[in-house]
PDB file of N, CA and C in Angstrom:
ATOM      1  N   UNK A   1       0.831  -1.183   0.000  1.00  0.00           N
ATOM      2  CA  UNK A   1       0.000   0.000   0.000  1.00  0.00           C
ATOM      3  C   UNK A   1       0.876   1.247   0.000  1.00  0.00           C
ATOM      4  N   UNK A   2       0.326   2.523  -0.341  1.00  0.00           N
ATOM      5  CA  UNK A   2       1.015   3.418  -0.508  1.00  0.00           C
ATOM      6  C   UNK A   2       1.237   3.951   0.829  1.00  0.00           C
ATOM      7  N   UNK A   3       0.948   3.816   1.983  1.00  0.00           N
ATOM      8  CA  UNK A   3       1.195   4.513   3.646  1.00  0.00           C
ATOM      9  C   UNK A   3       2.197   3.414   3.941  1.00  0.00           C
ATOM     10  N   UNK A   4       2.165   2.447   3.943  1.00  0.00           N
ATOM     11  CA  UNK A   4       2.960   1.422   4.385  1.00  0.00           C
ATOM     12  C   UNK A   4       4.709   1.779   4.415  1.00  0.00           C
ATOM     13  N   UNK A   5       5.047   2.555   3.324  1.00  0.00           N
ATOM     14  CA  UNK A   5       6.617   3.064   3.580  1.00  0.00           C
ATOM     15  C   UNK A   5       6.387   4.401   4.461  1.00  0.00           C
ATOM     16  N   UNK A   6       5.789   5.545   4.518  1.00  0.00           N
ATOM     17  CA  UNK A   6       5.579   5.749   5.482  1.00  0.00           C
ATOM     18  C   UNK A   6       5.193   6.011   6.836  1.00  0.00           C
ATOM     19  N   UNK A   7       4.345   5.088   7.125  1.00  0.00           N
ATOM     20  CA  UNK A   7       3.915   4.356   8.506  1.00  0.00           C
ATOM     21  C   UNK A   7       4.040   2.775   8.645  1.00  0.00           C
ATOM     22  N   UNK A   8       4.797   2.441   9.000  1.00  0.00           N
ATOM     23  CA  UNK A   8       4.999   0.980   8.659  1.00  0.00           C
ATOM     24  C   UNK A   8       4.532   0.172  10.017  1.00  0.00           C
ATOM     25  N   UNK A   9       3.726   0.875  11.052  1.00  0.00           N
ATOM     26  CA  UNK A   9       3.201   0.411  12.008  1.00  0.00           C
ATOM     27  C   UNK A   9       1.137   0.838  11.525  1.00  0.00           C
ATOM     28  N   UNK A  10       1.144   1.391  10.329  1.00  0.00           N
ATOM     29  CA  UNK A  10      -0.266   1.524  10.565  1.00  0.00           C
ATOM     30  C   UNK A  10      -1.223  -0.001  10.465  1.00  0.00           C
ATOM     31  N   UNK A  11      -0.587  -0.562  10.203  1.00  0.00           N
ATOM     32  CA  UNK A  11      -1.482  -1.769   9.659  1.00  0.00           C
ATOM     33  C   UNK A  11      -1.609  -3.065  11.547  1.00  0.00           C
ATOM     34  N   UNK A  12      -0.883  -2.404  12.052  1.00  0.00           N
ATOM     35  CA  UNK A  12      -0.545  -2.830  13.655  1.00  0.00           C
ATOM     36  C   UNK A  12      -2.360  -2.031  13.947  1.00  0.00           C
ATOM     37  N   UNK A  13      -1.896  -0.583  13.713  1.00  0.00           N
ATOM     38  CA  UNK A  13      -3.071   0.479  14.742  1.00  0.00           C
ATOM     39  C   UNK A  13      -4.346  -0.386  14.403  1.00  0.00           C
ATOM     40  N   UNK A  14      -4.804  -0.536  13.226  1.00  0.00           N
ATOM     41  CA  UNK A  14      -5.900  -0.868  12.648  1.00  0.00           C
ATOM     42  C   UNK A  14      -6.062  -2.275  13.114  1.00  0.00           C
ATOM     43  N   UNK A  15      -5.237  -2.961  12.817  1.00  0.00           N
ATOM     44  CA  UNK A  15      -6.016  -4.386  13.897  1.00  0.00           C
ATOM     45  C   UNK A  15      -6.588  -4.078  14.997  1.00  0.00           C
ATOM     46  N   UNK A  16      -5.650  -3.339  15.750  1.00  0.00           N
ATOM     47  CA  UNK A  16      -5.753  -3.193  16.992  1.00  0.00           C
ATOM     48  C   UNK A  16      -7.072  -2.323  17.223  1.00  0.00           C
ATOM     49  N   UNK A  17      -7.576  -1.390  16.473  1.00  0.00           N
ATOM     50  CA  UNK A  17      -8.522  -1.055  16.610  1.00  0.00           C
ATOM     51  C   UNK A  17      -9.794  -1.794  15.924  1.00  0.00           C
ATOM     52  N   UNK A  18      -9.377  -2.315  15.002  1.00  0.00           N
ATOM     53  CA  UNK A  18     -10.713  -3.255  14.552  1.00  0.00           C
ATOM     54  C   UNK A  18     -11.480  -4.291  15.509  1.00  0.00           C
ATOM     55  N   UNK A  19     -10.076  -5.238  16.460  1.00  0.00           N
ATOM     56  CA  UNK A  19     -10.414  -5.875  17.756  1.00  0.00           C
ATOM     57  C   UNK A  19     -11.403  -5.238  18.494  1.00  0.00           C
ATOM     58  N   UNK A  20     -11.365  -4.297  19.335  1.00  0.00           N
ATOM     59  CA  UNK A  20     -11.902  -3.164  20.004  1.00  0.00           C
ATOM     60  C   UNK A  20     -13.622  -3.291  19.600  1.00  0.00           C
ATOM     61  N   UNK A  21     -14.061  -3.811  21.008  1.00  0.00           N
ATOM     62  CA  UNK A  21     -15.691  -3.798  20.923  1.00  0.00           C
ATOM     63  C   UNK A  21     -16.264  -2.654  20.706  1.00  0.00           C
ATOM     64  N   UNK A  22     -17.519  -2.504  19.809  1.00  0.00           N
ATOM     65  CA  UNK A  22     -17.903  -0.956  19.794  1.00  0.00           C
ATOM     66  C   UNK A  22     -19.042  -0.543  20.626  1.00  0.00           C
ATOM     67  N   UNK A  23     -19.250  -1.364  21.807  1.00  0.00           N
ATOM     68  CA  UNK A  23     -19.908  -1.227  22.772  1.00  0.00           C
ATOM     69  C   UNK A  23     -19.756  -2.003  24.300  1.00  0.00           C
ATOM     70  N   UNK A  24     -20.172  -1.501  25.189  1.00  0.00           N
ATOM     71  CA  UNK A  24     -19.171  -2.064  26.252  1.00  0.00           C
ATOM     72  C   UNK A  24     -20.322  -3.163  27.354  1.00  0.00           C
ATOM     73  N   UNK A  25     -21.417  -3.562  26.359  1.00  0.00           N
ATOM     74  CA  UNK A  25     -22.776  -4.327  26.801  1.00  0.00           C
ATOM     75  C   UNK A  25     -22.068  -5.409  27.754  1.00  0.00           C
ATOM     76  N   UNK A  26     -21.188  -6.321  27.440  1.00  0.00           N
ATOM     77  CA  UNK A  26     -20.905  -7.423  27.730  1.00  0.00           C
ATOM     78  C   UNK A  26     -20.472  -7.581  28.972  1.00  0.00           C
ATOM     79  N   UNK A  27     -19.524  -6.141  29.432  1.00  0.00           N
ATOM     80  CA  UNK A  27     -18.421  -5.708  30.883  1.00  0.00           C
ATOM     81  C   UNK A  27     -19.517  -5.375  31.632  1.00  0.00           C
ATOM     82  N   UNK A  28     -21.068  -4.822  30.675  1.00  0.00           N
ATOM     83  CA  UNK A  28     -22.188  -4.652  31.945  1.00  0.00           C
ATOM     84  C   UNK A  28     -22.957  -5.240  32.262  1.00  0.00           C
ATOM     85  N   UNK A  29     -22.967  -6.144  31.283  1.00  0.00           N
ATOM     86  CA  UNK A  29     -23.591  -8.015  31.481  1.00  0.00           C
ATOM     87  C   UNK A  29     -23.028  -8.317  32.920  1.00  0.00           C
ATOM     88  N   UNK A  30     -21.925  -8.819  32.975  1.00  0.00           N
ATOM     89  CA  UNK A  30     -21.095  -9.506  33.593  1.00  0.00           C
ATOM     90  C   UNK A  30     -21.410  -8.402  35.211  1.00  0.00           C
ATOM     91  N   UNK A  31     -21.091  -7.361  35.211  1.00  0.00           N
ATOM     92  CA  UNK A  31     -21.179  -6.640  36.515  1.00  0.00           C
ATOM     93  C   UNK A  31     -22.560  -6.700  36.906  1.00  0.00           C
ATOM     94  N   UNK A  32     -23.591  -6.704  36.120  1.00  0.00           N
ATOM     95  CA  UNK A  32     -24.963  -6.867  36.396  1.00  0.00           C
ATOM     96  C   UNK A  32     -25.115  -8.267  37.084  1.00  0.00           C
ATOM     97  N   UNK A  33     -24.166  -9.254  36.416  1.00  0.00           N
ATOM     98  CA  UNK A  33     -24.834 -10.803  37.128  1.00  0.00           C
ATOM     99  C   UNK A  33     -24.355 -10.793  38.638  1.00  0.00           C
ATOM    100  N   UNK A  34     -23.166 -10.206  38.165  1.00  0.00           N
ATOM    101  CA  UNK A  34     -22.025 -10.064  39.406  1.00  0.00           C
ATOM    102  C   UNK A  34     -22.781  -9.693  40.850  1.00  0.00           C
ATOM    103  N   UNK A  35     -23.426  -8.420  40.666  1.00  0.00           N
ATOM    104  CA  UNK A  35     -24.596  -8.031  41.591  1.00  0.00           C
ATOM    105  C   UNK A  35     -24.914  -8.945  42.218  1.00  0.00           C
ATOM    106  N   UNK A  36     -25.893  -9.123  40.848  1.00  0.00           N
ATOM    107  CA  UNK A  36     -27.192 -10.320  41.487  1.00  0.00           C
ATOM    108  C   UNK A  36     -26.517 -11.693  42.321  1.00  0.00           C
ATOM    109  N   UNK A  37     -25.253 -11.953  42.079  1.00  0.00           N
ATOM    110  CA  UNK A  37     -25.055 -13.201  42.750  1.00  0.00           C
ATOM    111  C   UNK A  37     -24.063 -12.960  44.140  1.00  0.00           C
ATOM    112  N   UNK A  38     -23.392 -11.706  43.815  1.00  0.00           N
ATOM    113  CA  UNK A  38     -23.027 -11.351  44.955  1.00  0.00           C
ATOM    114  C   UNK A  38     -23.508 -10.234  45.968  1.00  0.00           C
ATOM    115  N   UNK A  39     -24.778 -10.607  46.395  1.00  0.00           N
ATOM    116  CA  UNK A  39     -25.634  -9.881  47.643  1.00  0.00           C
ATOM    117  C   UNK A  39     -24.781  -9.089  48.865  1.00  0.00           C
ATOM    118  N   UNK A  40     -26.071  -8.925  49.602  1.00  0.00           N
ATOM    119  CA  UNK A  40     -25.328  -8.431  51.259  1.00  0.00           C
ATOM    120  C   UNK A  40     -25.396  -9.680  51.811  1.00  0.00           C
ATOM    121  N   UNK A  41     -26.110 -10.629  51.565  1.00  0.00           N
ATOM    122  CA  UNK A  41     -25.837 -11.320  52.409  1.00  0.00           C
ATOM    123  C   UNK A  41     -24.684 -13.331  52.022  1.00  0.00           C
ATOM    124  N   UNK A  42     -24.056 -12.363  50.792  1.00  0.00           N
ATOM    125  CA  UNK A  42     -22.920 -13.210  50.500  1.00  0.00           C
ATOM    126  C   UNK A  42     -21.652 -12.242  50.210  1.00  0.00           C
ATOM    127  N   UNK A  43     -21.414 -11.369  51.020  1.00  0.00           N
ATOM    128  CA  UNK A  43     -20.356 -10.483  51.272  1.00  0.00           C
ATOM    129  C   UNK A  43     -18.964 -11.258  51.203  1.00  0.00           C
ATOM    130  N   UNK A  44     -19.085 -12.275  52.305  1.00  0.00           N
ATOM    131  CA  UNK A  44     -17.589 -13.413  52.686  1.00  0.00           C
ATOM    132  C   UNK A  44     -17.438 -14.398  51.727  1.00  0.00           C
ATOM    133  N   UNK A  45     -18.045 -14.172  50.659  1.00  0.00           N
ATOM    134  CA  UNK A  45     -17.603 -15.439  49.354  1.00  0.00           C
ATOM    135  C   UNK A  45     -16.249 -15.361  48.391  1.00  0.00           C
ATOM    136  N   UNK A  46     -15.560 -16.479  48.681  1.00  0.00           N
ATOM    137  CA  UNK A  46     -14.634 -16.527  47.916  1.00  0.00           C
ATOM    138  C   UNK A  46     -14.150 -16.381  47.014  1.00  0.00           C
ATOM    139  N   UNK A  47     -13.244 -15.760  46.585  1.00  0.00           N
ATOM    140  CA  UNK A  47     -13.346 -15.277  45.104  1.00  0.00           C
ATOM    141  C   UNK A  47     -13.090 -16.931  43.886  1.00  0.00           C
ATOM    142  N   UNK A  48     -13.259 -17.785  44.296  1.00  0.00           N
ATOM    143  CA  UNK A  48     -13.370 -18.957  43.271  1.00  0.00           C
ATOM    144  C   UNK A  48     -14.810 -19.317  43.453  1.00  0.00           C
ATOM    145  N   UNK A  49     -15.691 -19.251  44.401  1.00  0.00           N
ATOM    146  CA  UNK A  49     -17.047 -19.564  44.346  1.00  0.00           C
ATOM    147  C   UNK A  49     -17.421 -18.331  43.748  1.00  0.00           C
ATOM    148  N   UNK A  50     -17.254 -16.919  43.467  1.00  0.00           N
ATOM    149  CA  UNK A  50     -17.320 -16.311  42.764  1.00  0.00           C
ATOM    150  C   UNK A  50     -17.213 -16.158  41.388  1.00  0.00           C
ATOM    151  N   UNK A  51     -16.343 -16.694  41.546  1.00  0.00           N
ATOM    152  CA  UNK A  51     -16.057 -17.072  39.755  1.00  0.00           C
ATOM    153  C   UNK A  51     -16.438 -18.549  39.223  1.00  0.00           C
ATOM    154  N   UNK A  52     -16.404 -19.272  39.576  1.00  0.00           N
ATOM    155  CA  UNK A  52     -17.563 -20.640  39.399  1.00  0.00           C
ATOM    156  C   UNK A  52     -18.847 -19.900  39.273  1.00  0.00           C
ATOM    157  N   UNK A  53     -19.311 -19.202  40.029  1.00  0.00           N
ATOM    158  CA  UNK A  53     -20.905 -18.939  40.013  1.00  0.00           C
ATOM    159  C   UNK A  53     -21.193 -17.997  38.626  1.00  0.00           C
ATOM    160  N   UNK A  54     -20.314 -16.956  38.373  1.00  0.00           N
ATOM    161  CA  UNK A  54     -20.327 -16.216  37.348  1.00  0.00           C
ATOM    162  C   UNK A  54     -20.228 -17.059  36.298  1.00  0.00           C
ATOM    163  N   UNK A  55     -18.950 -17.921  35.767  1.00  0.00           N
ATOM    164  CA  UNK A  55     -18.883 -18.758  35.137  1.00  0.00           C
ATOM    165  C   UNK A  55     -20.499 -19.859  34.629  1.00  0.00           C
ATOM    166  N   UNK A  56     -20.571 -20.079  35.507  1.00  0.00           N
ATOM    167  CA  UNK A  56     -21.951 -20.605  35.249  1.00  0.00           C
ATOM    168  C   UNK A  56     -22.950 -19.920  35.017  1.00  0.00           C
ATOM    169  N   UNK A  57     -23.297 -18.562  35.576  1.00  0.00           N
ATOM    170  CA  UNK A  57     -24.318 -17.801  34.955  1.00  0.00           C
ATOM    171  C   UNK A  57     -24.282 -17.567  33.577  1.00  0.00           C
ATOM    172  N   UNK A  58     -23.103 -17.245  32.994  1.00  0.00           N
ATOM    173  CA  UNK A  58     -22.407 -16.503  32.024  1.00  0.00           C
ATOM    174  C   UNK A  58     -22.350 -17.348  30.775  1.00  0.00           C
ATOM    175  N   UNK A  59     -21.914 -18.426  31.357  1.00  0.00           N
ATOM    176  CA  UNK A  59     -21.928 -19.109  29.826  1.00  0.00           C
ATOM    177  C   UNK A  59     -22.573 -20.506  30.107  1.00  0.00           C
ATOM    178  N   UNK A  60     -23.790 -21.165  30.789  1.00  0.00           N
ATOM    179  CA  UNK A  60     -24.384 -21.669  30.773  1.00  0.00           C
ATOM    180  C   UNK A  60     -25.752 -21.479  29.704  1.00  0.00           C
ATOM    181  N   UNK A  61     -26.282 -22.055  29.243  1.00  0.00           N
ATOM    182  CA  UNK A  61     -27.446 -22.280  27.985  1.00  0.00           C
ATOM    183  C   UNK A  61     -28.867 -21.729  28.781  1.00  0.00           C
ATOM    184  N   UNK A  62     -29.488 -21.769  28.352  1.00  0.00           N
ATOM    185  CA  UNK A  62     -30.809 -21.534  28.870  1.00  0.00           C
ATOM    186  C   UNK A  62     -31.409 -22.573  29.422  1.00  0.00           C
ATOM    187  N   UNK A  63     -32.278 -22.643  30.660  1.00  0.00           N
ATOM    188  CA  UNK A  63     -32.140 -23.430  31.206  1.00  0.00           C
ATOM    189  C   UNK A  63     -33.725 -24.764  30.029  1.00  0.00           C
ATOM    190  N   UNK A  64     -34.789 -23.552  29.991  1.00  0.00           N
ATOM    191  CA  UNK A  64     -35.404 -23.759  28.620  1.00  0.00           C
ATOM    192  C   UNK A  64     -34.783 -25.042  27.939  1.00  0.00           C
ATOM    193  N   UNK A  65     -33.679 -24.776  27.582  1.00  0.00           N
ATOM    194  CA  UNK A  65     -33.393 -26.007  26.156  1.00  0.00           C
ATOM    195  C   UNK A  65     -32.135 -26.755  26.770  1.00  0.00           C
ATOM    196  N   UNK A  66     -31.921 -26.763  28.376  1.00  0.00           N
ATOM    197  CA  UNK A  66     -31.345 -27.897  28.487  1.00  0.00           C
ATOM    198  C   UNK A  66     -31.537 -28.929  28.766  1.00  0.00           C
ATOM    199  N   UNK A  67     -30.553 -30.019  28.365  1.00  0.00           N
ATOM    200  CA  UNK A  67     -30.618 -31.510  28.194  1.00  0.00           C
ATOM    201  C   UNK A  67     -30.202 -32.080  29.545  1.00  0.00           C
ATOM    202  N   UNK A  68     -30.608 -32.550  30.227  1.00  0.00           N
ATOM    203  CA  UNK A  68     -30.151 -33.222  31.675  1.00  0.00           C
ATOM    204  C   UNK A  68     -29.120 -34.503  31.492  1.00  0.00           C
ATOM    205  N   UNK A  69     -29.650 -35.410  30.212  1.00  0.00           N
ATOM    206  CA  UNK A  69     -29.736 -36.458  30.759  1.00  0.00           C
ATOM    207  C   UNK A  69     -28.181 -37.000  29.882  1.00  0.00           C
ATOM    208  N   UNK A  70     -27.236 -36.119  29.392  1.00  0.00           N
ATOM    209  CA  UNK A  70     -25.621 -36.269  29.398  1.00  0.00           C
ATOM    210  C   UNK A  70     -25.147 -35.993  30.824  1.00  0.00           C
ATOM    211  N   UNK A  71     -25.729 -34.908  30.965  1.00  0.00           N
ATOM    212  CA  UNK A  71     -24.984 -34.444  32.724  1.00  0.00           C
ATOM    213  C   UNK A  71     -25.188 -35.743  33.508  1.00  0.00           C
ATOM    214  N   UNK A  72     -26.488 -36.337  33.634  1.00  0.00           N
ATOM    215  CA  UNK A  72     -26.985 -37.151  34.487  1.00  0.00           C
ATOM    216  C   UNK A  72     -25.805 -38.243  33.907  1.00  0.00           C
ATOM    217  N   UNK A  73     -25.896 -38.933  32.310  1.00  0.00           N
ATOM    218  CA  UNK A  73     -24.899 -39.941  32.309  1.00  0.00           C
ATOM    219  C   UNK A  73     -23.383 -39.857  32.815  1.00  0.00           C
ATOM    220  N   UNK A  74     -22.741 -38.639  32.724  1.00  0.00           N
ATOM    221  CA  UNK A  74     -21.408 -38.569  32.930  1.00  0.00           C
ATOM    222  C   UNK A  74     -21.305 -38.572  34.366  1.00  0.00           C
ATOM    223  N   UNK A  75     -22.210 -38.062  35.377  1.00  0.00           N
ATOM    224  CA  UNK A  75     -21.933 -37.908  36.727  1.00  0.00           C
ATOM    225  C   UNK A  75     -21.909 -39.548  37.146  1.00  0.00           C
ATOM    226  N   UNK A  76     -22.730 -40.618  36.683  1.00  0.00           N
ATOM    227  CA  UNK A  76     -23.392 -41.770  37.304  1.00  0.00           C
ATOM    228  C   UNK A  76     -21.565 -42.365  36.606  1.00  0.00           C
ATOM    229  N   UNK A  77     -21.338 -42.281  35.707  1.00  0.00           N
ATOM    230  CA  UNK A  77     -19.729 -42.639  34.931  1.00  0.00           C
ATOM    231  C   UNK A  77     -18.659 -42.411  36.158  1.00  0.00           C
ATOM    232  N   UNK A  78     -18.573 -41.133  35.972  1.00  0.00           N
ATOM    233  CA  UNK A  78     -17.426 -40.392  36.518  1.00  0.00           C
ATOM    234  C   UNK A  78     -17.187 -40.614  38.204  1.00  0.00           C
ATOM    235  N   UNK A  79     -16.090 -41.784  38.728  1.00  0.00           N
ATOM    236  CA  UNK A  79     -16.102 -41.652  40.028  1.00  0.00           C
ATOM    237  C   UNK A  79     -16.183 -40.691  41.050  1.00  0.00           C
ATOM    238  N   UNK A  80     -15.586 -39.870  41.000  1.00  0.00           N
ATOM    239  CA  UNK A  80     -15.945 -38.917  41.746  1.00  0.00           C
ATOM    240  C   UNK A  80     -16.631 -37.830  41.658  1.00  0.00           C
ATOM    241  N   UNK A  81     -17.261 -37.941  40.670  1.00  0.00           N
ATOM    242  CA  UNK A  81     -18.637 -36.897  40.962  1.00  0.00           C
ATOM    243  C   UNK A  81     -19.806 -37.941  41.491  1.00  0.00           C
ATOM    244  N   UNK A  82     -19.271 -39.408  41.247  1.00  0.00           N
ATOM    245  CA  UNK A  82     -21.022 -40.481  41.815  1.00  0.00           C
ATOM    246  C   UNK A  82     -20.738 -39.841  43.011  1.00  0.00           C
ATOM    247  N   UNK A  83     -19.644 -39.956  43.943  1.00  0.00           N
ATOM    248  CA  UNK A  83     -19.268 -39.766  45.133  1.00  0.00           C
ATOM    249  C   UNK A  83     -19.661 -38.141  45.775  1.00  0.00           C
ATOM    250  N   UNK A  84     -19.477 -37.332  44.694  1.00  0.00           N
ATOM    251  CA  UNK A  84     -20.057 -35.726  44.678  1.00  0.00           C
ATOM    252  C   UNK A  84     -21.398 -35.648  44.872  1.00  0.00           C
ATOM    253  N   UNK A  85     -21.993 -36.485  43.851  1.00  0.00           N
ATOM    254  CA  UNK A  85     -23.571 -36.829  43.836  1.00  0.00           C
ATOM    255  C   UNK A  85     -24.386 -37.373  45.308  1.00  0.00           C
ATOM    256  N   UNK A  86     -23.745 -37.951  46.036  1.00  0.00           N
ATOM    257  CA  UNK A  86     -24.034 -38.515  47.454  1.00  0.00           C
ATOM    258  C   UNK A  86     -24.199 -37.085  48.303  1.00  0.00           C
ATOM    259  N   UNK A  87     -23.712 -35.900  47.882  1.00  0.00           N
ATOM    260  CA  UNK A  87     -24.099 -34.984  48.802  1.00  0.00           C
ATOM    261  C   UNK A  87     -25.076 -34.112  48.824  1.00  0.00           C
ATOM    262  N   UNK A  88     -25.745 -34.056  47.087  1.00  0.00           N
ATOM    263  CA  UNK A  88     -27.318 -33.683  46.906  1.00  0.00           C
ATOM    264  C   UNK A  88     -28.223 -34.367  46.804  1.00  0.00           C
ATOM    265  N   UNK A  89     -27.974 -35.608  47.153  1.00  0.00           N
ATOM    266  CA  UNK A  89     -29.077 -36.717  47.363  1.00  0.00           C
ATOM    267  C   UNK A  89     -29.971 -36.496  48.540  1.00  0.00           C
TER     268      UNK A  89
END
């Protein structure tokens, strides 16, 4: 291209700005769930049950169109979640 001899970093700027969300919905997604799951009266929660819980809000499916019954096969499979499973029984 004809800028390229002299700016030989423009083609850097422009990725870098093409990346760049053009709205910031998603950072207020996330602080919105954040709220809701972290109350007054879950102040002392850990920041990994924190982030498990977000995690799961966040990119879990709707509950609408989910399928139980893989979860259900892999837990009854998987030794130690049968053993996990003994504690919501």
């Amino acid at each position: 291209m004809v800028f390229e001899e002299d700016f030989p970093n423009i083609n850097l700027i422009i990725d870098l700005v093409q990346s760049l969300p053009p709205t910031s919905v998603s950072c207020e997604t996330s602080f919105s769930q954040m709220k809701l799951i972290k109350t007054a009266r879950r102040l002392n929660m850990k920041d990994t049950t924190l982030n498990s819980l977000m995690q799961t809000k966040l990119l879990s499916s709707d509950v609408a169109g989910f399928d139980p019954n893989p979860v259900i096969d892999y837990w009854l499979v998987n030794k130690f979640a049968e053993n996990s499973l003994l504690i919501f029984i």
